[in-house]
C-alpha atoms as a PDB file:
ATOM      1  CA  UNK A   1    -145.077 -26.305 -27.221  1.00  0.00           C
ATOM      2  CA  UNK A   2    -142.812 -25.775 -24.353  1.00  0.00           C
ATOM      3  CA  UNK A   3    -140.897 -28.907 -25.138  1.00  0.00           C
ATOM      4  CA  UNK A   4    -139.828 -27.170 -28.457  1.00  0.00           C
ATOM      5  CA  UNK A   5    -138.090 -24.318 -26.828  1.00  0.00           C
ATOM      6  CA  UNK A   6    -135.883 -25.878 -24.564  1.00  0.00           C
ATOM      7  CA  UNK A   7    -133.601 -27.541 -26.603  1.00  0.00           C
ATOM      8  CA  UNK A   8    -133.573 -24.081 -28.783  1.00  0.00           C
ATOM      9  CA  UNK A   9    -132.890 -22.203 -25.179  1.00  0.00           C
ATOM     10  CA  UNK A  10    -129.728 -25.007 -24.518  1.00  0.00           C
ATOM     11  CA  UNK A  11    -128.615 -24.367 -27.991  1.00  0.00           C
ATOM     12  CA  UNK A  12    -128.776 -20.688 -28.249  1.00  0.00           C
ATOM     13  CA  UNK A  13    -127.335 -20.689 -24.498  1.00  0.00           C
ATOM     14  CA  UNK A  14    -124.488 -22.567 -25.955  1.00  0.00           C
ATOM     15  CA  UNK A  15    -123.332 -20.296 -28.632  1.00  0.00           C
ATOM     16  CA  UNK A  16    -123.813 -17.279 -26.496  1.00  0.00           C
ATOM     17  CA  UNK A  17    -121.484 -19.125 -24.099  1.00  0.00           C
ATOM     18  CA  UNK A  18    -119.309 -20.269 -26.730  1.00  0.00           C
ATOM     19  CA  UNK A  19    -118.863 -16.722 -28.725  1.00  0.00           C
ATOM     20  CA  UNK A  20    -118.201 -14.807 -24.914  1.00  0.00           C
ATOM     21  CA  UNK A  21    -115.179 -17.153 -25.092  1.00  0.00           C
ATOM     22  CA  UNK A  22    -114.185 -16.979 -28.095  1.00  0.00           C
ATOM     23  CA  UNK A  23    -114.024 -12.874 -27.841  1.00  0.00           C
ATOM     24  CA  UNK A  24    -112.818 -12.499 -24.795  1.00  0.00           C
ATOM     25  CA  UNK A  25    -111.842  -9.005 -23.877  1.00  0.00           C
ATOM     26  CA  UNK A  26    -108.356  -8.351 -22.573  1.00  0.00           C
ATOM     27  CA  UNK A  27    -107.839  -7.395 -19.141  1.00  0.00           C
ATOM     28  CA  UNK A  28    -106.676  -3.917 -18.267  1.00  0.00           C
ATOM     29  CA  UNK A  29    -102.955  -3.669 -17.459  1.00  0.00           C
ATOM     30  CA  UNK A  30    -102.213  -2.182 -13.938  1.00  0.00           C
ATOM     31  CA  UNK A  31     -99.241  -1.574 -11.729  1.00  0.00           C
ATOM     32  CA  UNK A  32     -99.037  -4.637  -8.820  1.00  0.00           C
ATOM     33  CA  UNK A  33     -99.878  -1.689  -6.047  1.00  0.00           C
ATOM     34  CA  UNK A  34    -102.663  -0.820  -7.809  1.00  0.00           C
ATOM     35  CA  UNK A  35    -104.200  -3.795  -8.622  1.00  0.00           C
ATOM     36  CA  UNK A  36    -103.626  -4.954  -5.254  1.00  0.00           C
ATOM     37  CA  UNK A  37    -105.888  -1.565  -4.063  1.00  0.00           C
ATOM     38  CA  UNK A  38    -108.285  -2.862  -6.605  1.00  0.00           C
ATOM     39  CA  UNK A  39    -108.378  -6.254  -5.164  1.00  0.00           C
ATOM     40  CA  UNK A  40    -109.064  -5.688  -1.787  1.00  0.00           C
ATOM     41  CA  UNK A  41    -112.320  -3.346  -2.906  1.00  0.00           C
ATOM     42  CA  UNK A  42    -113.517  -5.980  -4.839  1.00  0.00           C
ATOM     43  CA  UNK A  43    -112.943  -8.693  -1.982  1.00  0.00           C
ATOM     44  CA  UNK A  44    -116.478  -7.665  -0.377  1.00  0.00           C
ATOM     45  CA  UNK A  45    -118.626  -8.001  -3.697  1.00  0.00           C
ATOM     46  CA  UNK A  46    -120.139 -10.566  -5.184  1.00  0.00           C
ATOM     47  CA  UNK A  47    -121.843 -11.362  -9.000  1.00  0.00           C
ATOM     48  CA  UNK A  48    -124.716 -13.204  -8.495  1.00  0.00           C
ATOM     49  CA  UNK A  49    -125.637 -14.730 -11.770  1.00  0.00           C
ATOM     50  CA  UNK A  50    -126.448 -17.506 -14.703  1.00  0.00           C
ATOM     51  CA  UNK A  51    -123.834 -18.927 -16.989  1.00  0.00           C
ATOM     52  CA  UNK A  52    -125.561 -18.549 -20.222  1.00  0.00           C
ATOM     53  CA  UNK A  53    -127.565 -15.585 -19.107  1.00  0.00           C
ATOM     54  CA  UNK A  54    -126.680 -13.015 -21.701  1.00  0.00           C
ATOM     55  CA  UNK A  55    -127.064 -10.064 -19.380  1.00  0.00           C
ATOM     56  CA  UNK A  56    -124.589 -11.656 -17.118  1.00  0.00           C
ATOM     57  CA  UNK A  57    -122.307 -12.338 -19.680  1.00  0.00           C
ATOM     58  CA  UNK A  58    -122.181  -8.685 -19.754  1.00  0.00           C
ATOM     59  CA  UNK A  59    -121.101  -7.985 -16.735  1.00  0.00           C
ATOM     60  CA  UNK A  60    -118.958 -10.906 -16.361  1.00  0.00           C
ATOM     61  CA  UNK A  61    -117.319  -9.446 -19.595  1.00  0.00           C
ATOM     62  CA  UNK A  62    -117.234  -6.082 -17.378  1.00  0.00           C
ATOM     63  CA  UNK A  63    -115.065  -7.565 -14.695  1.00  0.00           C
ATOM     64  CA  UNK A  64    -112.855  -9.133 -17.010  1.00  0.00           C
ATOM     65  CA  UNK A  65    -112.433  -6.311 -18.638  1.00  0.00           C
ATOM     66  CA  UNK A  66    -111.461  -4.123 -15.663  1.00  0.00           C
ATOM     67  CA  UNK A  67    -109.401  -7.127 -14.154  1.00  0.00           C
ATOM     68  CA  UNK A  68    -111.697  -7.176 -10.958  1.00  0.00           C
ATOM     69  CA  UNK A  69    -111.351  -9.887  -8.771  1.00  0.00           C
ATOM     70  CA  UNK A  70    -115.242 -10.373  -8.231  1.00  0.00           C
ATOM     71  CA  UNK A  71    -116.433 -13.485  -6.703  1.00  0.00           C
ATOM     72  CA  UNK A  72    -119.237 -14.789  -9.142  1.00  0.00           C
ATOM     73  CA  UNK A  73    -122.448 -16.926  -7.838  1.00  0.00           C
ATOM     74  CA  UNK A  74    -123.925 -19.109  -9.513  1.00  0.00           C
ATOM     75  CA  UNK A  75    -127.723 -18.397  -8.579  1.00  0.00           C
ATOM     76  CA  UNK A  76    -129.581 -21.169 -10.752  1.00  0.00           C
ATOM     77  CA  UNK A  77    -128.037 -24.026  -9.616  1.00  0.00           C
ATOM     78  CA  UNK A  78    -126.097 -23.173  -6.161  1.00  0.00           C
ATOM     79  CA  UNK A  79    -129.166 -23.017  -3.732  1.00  0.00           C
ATOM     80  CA  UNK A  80    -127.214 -21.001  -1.100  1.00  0.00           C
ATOM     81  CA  UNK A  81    -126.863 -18.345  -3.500  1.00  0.00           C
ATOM     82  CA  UNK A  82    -130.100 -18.756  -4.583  1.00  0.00           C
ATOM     83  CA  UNK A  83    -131.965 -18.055  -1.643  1.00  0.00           C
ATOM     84  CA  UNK A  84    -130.046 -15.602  -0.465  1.00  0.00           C
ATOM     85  CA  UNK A  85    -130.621 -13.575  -3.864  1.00  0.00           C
ATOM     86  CA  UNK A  86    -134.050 -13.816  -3.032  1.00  0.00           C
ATOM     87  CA  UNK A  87    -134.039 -13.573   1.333  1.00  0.00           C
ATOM     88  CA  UNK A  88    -131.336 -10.744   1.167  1.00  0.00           C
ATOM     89  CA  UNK A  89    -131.385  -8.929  -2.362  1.00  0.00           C
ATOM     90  CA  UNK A  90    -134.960  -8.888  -2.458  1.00  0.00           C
ATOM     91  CA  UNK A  91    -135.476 -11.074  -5.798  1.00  0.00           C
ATOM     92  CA  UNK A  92    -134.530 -13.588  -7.778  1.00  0.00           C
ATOM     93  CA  UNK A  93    -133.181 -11.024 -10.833  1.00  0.00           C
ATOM     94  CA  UNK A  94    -129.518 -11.638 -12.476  1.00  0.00           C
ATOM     95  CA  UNK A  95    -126.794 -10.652 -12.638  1.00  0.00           C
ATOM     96  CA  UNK A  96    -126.905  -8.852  -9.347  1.00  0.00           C
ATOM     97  CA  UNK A  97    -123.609  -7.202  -7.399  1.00  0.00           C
ATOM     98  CA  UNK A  98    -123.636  -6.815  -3.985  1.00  0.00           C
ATOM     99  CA  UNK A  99    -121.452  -5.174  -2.189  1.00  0.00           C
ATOM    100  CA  UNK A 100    -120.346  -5.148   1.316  1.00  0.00           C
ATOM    101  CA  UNK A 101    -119.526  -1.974   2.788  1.00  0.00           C
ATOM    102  CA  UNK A 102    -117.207  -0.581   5.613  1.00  0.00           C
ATOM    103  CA  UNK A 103    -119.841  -0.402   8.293  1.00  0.00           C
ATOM    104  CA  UNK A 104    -121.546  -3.900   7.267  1.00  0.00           C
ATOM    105  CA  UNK A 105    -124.265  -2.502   5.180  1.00  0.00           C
ATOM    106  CA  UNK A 106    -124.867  -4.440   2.166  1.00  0.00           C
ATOM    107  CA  UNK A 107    -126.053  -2.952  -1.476  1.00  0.00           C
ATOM    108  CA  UNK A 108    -127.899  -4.669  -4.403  1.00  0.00           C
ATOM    109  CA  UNK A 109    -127.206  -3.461  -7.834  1.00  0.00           C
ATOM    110  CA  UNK A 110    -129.320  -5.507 -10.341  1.00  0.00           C
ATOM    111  CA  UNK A 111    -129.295  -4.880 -14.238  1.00  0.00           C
ATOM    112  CA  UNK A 112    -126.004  -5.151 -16.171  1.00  0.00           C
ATOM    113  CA  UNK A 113    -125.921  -1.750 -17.726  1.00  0.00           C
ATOM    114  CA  UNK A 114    -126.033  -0.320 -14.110  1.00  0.00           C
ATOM    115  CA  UNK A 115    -123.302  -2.661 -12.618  1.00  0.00           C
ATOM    116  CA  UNK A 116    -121.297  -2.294 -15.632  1.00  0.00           C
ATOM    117  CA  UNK A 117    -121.981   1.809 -15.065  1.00  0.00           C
ATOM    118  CA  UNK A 118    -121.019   1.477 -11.417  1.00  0.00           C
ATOM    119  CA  UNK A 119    -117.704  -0.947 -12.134  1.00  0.00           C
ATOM    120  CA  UNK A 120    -116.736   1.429 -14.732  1.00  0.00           C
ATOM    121  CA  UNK A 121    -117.108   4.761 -12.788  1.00  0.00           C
ATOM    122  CA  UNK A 122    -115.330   3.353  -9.727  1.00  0.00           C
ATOM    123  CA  UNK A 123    -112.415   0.850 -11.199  1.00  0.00           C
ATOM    124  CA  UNK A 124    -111.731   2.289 -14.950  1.00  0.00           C
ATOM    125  CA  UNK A 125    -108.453   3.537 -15.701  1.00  0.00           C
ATOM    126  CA  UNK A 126    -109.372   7.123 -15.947  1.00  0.00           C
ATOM    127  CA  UNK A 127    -110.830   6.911 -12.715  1.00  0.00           C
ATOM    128  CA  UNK A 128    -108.076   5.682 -11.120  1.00  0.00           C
END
């Protein structure tokens, strides 16, 4: 039976891929100081994630959205990021942020509806 759902998986993994971009969002438009402010906050996180995952779509969509210049992992098939998703984040869950702070202490934010949250409340424009 499992035979059967793989090539379904590919396929629907495909259009999911396909209609992210195809709809696109438009980045936000900043001032070059700004985004420049933006883009050294965003130099110590990272997206760990799937391609066709449709959770990390999200917040891929997210960071697009916000113009964040957010290093993205590929945690499937990159085994670097891989295990260190599991040794350092604690499990293999996507998408995952981390984020580097000041002092060297590393955070794990895992569902996309709380990284989205998070980007949002730190890097939208009204929070600027």
């Amino acid at each position: 039976m499992g035979f059967i759902f793989k090539p379904v998986r590919w396929v629907l993994a495909q259009i999911i891929i396909f209609i992210d971009w195809v709809t696109r969002p438009e980045p936000v438009q900043r001032s070059v100081e700004r985004q420049r402010v933006i883009d050294k906050q965003t130099e110590t996180m990272a997206l760990y994630q799937f391609q066709q995952c449709p959770f990390c779509v999200r917040a891929r969509r997210q960071i697009r959205r916000l113009a964040l210049n957010i290093e993205t992992r590929d945690a499937r098939n990159d085994p670097q990021w891989n295990q260190e998703l599991i040794n350092d984040g604690g499990k293999y869950q996507v998408p995952c942020l981390k984020i580097t702070k000041d002092g060297g202490e590393v955070e794990w934010i895992y569902e996309s509806k709380i990284i989205n949250q998070y980007m949002e409340e730190k890097f939208s424009a009204n929070n600027l």
